[in-house]
Protein backbone atom coordinates (compact mmCIF):
# COMPACT_ATOMS: atom_id res chain seq x y z
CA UNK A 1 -4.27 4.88 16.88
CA UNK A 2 -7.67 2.94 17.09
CA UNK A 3 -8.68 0.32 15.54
CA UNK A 4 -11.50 1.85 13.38
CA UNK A 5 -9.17 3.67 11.77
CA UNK A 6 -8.00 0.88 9.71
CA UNK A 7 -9.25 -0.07 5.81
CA UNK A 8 -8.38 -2.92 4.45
CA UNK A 9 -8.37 -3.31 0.86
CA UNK A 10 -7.10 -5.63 -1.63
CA UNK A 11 -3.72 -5.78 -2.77
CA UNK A 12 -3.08 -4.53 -6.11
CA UNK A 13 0.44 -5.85 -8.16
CA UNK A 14 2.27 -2.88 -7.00
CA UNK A 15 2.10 -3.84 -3.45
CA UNK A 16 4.34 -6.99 -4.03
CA UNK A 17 7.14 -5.64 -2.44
CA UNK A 18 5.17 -4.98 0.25
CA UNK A 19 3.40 -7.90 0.75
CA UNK A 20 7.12 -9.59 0.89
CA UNK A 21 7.82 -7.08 3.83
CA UNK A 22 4.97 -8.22 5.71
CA UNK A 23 5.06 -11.93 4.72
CA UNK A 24 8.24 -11.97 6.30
CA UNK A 25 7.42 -10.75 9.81
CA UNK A 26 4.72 -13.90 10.14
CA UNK A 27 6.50 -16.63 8.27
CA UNK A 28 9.21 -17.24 10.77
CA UNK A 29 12.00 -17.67 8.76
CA UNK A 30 9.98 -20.03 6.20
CA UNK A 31 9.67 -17.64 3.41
CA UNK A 32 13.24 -16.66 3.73
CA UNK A 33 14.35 -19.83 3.15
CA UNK A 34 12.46 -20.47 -0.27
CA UNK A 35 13.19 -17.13 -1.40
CA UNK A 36 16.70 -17.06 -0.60
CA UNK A 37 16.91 -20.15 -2.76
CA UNK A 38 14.97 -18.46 -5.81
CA UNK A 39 16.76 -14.69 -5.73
CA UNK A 40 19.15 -13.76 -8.28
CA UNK A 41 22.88 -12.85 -7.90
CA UNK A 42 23.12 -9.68 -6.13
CA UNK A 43 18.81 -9.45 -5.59
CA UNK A 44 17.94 -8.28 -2.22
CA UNK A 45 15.58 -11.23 -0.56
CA UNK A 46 13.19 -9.11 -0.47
CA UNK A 47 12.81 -7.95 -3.86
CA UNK A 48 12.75 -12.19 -4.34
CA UNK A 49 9.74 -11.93 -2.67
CA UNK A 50 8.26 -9.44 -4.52
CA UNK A 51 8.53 -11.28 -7.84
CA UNK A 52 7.08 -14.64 -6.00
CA UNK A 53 3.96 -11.93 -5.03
CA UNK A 54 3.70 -10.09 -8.69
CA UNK A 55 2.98 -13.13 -10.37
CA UNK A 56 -1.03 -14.04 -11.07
CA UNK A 57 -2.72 -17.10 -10.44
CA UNK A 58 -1.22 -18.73 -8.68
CA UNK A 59 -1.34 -18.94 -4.77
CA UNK A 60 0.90 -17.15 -3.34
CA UNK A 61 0.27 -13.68 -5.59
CA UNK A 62 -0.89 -10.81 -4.60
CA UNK A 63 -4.62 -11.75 -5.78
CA UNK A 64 -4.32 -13.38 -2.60
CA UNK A 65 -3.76 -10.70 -0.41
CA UNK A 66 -5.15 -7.81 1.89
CA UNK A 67 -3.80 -4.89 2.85
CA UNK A 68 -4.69 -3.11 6.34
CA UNK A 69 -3.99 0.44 6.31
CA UNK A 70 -3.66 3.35 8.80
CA UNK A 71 -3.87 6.67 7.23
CA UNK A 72 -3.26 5.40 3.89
CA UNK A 73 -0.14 3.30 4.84
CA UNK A 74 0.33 -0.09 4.85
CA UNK A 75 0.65 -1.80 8.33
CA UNK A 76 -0.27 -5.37 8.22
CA UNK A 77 -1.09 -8.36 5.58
CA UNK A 78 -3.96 -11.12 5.13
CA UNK A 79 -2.59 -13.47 2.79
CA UNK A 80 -5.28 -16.62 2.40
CA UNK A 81 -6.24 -19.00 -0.60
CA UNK A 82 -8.81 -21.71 -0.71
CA UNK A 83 -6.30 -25.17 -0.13
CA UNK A 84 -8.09 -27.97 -2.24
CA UNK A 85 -5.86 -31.64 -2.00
CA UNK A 86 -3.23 -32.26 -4.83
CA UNK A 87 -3.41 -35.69 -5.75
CA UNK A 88 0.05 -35.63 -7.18
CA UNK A 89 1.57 -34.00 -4.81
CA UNK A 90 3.82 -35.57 -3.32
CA UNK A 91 5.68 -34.08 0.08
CA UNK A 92 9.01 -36.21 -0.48
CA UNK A 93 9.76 -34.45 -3.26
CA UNK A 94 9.99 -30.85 -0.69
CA UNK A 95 12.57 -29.68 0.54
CA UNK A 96 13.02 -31.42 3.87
CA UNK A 97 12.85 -27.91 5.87
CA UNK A 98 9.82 -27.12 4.20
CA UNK A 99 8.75 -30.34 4.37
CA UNK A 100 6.59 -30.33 7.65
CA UNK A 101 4.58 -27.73 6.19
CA UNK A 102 4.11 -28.65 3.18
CA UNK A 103 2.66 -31.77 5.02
CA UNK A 104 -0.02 -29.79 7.58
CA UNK A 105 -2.75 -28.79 4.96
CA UNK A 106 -6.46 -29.48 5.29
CA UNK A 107 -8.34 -30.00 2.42
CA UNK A 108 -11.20 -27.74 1.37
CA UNK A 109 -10.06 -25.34 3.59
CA UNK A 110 -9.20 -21.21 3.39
CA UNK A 111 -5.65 -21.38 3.91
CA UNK A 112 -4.37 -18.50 5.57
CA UNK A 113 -0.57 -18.54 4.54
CA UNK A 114 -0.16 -15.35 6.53
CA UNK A 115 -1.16 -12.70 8.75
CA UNK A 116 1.10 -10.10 9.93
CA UNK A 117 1.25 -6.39 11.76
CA UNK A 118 3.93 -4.23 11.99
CA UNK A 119 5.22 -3.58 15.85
CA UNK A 120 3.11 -0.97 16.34
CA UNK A 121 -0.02 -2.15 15.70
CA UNK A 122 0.09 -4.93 17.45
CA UNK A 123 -1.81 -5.81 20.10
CA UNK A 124 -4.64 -3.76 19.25
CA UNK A 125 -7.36 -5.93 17.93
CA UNK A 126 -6.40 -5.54 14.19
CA UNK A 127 -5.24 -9.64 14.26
CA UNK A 128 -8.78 -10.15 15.28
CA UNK A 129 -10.21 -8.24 12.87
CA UNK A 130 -7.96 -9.88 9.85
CA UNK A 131 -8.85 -13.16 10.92
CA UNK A 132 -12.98 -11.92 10.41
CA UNK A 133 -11.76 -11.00 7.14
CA UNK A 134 -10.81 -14.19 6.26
CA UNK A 135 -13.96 -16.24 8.07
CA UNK A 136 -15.44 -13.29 5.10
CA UNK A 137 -14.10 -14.43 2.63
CA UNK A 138 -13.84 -18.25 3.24
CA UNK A 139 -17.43 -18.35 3.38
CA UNK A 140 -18.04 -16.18 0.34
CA UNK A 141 -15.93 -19.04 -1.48
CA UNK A 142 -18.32 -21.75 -0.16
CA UNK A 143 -15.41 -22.94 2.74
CA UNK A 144 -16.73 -24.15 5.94
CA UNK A 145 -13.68 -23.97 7.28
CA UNK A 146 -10.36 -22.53 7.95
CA UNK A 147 -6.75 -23.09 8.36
CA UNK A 148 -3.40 -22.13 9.47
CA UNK A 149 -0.22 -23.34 10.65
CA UNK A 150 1.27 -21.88 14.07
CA UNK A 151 4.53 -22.12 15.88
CA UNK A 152 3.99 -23.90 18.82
CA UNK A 153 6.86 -21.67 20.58
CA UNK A 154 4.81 -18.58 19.02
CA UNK A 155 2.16 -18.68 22.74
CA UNK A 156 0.22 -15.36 21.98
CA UNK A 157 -0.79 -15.89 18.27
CA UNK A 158 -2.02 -19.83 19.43
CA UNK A 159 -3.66 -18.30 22.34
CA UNK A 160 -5.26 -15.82 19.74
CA UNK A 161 -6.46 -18.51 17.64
CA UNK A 162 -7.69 -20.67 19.86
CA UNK A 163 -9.57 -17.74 21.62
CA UNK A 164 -11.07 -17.49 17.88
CA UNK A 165 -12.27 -21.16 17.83
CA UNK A 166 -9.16 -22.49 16.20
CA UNK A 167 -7.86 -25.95 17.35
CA UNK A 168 -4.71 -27.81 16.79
CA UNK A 169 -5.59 -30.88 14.54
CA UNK A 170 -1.88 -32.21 13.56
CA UNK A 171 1.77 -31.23 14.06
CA UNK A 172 5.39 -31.95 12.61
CA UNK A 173 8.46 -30.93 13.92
CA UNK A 174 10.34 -27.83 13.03
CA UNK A 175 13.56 -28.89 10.94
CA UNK A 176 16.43 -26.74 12.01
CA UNK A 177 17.53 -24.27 9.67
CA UNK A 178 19.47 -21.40 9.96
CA UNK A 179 16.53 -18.85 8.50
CA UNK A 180 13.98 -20.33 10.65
CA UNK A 181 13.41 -18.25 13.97
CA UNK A 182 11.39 -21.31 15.96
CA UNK A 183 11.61 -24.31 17.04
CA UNK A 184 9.48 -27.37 18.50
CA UNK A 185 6.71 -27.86 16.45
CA UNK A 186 4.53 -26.78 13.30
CA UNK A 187 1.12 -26.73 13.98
CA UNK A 188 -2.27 -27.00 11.97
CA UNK A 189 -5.06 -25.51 13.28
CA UNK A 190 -8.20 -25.61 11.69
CA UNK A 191 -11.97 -23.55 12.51
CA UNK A 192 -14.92 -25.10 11.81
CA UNK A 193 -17.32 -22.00 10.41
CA UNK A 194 -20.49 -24.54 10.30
């Protein structure tokens, strides 16, 4: 497989499910945790996902997404959102294990909540090429800037970024949870596009 032949596209509603799928192999745990709390009795995480991703308008939909394919089949996610400062917001009122991220956001910034490949495209360029997507679109928003938060333990995506020009800006430490795969620290990193 090469990377040329991969499109990416942008997610449509029926991809929600998906999306979930792939949200799940870059959020570490994270998403598990909030969607656990949110399925129904008897609904598979996953299709708790999917519902979170069907909805519109809001930030974590699928309006938000892009979809890499390989022969017409979905094999990684770009999931990004321009992250403007709430002024209400107030991070006490998260749930302490989401807390810490919830707390790493940088204003005016393209947000990129997620980026994932499936095993076996990995390792091929493709995370390279999503992250040009999103330096795309940020700058086709008017965003000088974008950001992301890292594991700390997770040493060959924040070698990757910082490769990219992405530098660690702030941190929080990981609150232990059994859904969360990592711990040590959250990071922010943040690319200046200017």
């Amino acid at each position: 497989m090469s990377v040329t032949q991969i499109l990416f596209r942008d997610a449509e509603q029926a991809d929600a499910r998906e999306i979930a799928a792939l949200y799940r192999l870059a959020a570490g745990g994270v998403a598990d945790v909030i969607w656990d709390a949110l399925k129904e009795p008897g609904e598979d995480i996953i299709d708790a996902g999917a519902r979170r991703y069907a909805r519109e308008d809001v930030d974590f939909s699928y309006q938000n997404c892009a979809i890499a394919e390989c022969r017409g089949l979905p094999v990684g996610l770009l999931h990004a959102y321009p992250m403007h400062a709430d002024p209400d917001f107030d991070p006490a009122s998260v749930d302490p294990v989401l807390r810490p991220y919830a707390e790493l956001e940088e204003d005016d910034s393209y947000y990129i909540a997620g980026i994932a490949l499936k095993a076996d495209y990995r390792r091929r360029g493709m995370g390279t090429k999503m992250l040009r997507l999103a330096e795309l679109r940020a700058l086709t928003r008017g965003l000088a800037k974008l950001s992301l938060i890292a594991f700390e333990e997770n040493t060959d995506s924040v070698r990757l970024y910082e490769r990219l020009g992405y530098r660690v800006t702030d941190s929080r430490d990981i609150v232990p949870h059994p859904l969360i795969q990592h711990d040590g620290r959250a990071l922010l990193m943040v690319k200046n596009l200017g």
